[in-house]
C-alpha atoms as a PDB file:
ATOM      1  CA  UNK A   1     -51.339  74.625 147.740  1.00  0.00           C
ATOM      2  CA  UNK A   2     -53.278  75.941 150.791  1.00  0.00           C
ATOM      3  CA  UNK A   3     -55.681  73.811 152.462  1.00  0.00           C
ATOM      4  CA  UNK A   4     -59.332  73.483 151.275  1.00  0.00           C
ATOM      5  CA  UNK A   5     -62.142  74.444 152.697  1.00  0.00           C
ATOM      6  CA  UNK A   6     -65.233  72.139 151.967  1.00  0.00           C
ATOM      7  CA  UNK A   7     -68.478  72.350 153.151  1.00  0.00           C
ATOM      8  CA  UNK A   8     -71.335  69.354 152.879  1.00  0.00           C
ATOM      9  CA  UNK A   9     -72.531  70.641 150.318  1.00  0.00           C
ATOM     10  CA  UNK A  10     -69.326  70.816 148.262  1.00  0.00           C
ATOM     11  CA  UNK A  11     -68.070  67.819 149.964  1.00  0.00           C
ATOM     12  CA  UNK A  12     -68.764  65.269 147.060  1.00  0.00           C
ATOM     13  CA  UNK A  13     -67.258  67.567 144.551  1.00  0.00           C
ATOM     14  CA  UNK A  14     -64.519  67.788 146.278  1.00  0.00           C
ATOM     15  CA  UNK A  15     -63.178  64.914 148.272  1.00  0.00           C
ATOM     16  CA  UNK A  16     -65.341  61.626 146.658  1.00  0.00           C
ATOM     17  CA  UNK A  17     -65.086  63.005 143.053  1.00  0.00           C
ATOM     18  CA  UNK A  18     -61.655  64.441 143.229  1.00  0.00           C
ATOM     19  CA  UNK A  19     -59.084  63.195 140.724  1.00  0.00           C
ATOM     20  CA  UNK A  20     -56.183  62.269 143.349  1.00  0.00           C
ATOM     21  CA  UNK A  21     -56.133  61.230 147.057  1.00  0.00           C
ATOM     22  CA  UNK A  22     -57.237  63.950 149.992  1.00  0.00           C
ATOM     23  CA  UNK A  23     -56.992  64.358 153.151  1.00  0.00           C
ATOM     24  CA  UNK A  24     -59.680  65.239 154.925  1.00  0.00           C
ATOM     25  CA  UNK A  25     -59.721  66.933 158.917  1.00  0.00           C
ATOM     26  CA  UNK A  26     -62.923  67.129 160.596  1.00  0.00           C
ATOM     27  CA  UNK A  27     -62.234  70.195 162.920  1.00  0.00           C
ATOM     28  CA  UNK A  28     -63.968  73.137 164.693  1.00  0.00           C
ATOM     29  CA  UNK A  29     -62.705  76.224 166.060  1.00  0.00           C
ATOM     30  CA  UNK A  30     -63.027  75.608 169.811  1.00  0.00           C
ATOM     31  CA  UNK A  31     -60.704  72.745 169.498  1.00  0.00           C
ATOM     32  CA  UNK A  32     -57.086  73.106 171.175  1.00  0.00           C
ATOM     33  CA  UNK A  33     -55.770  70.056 169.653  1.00  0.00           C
ATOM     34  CA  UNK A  34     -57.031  71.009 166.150  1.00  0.00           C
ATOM     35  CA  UNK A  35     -55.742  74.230 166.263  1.00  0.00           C
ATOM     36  CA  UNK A  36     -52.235  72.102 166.937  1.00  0.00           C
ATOM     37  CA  UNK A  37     -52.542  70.127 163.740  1.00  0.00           C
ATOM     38  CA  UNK A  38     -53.347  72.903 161.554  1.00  0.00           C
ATOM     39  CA  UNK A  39     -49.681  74.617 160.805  1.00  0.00           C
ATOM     40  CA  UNK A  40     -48.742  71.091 159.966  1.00  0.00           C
ATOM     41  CA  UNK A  41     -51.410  69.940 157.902  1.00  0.00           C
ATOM     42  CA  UNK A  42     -51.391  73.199 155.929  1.00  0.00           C
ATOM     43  CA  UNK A  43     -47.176  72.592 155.570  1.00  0.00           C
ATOM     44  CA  UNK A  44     -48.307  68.990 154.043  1.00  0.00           C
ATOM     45  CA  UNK A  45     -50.561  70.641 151.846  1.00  0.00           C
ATOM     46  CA  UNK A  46     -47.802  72.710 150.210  1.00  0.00           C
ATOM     47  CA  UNK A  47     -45.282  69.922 150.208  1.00  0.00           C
ATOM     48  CA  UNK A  48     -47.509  67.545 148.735  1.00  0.00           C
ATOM     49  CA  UNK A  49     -49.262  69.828 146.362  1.00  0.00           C
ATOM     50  CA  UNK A  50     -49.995  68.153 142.990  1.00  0.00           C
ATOM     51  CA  UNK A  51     -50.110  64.523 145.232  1.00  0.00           C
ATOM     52  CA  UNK A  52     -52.271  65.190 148.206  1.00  0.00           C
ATOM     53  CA  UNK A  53     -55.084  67.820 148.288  1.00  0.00           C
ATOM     54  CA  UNK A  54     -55.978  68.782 152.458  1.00  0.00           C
ATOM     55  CA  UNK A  55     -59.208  69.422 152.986  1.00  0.00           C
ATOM     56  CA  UNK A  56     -60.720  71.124 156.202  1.00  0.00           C
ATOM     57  CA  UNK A  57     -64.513  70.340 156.814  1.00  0.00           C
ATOM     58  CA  UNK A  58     -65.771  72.405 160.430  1.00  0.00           C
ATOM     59  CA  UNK A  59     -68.114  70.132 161.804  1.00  0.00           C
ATOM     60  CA  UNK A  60     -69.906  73.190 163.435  1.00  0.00           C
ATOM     61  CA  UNK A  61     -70.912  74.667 160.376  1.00  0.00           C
ATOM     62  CA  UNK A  62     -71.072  71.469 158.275  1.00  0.00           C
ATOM     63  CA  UNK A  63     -72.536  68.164 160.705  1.00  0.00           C
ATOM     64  CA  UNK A  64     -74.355  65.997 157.864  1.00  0.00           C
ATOM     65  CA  UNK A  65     -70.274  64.755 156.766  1.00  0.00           C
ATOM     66  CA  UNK A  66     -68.886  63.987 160.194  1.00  0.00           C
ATOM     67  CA  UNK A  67     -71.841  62.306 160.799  1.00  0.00           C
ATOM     68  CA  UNK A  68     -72.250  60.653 157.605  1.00  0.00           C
ATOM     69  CA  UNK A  69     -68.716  59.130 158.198  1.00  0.00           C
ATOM     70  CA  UNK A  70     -69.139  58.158 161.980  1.00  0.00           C
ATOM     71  CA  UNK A  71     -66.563  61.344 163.250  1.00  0.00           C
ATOM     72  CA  UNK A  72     -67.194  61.118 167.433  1.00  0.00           C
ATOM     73  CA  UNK A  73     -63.986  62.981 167.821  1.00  0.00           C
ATOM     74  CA  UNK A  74     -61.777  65.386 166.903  1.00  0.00           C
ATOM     75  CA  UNK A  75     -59.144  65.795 164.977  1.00  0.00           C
ATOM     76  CA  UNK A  76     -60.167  62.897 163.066  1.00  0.00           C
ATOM     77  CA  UNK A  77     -58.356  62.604 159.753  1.00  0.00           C
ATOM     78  CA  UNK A  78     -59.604  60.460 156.828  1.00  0.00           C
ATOM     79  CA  UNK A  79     -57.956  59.773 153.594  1.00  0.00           C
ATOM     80  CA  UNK A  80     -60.318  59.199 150.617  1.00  0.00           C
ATOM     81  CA  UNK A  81     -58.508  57.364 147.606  1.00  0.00           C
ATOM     82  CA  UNK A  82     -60.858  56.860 144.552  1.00  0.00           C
ATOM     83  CA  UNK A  83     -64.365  58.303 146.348  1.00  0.00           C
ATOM     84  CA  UNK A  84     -63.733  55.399 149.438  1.00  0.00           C
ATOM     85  CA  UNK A  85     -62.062  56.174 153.123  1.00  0.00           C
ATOM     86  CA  UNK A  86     -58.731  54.269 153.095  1.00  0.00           C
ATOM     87  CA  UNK A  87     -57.452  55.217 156.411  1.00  0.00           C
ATOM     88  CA  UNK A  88     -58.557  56.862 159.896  1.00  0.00           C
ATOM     89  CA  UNK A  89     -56.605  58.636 162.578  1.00  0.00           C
ATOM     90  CA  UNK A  90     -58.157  60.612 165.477  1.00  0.00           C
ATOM     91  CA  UNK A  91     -56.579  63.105 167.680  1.00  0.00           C
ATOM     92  CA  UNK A  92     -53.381  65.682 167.114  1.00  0.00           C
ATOM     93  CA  UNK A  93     -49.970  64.310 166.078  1.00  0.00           C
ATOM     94  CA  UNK A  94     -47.048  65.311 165.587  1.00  0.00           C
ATOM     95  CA  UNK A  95     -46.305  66.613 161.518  1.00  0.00           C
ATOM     96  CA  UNK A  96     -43.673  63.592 161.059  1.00  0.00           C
ATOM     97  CA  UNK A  97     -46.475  61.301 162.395  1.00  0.00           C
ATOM     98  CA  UNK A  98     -49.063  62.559 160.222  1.00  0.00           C
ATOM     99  CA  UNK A  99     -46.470  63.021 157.195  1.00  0.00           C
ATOM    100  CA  UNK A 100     -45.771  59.218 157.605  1.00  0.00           C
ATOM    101  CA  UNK A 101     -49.034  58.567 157.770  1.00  0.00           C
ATOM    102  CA  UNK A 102     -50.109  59.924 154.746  1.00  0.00           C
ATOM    103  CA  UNK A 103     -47.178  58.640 152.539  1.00  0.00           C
ATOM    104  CA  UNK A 104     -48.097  54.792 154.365  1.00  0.00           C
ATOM    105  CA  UNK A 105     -51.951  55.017 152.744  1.00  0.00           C
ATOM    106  CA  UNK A 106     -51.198  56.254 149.959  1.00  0.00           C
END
């Protein structure tokens, strides 16, 4: 499953109301280091499809979430479990890192 798209408006829908964990990275399109991340996070998105949804909010286009949820940097990755952040990590990482990551909070 490809990553998600979400906006603020769509973001309760579809990271605080969603049935399983997700993944959420606070990006924009100017950003070097997000532009790293992305081939992996979209790879963990297919791998983990049916576990782990990967959702992309662009703070450019969508500011109320990151600053809703303190974001002051980015990448910044959050997993939501059950509508509630469970873990933080900010800046680019290597897909291993971030794989590990993931499979450690959930």
């Amino acid at each position: 499953m490809a990553t998600k798209a979400v906006s603020d408006e769509s973001f309760e829908s579809d990271v605080i109301n969603a049935s399983g964990p997700v993944l959420v990275d606070f990006w924009a399109e100017w950003c070097g280091p997000c532009k790293q991340i992305a081939p992996a996070l979209e790879e963990i998105s297919n791998e983990m499809a049916g576990e782990l949804t990967v959702a992309k909010v662009n703070i450019d286009d969508h500011p109320m979430t990151p600053g809703k949820y303190g974001v002051r940097g980015i990448p910044t990755m959050m997993i939501f479990k059950d509508g509630q952040v469970v873990s933080t990590k900010i800046g680019a990482m290597a897909k291993g890192k971030i794989s590990e990551w993931v499979k450690d909070s959930l």
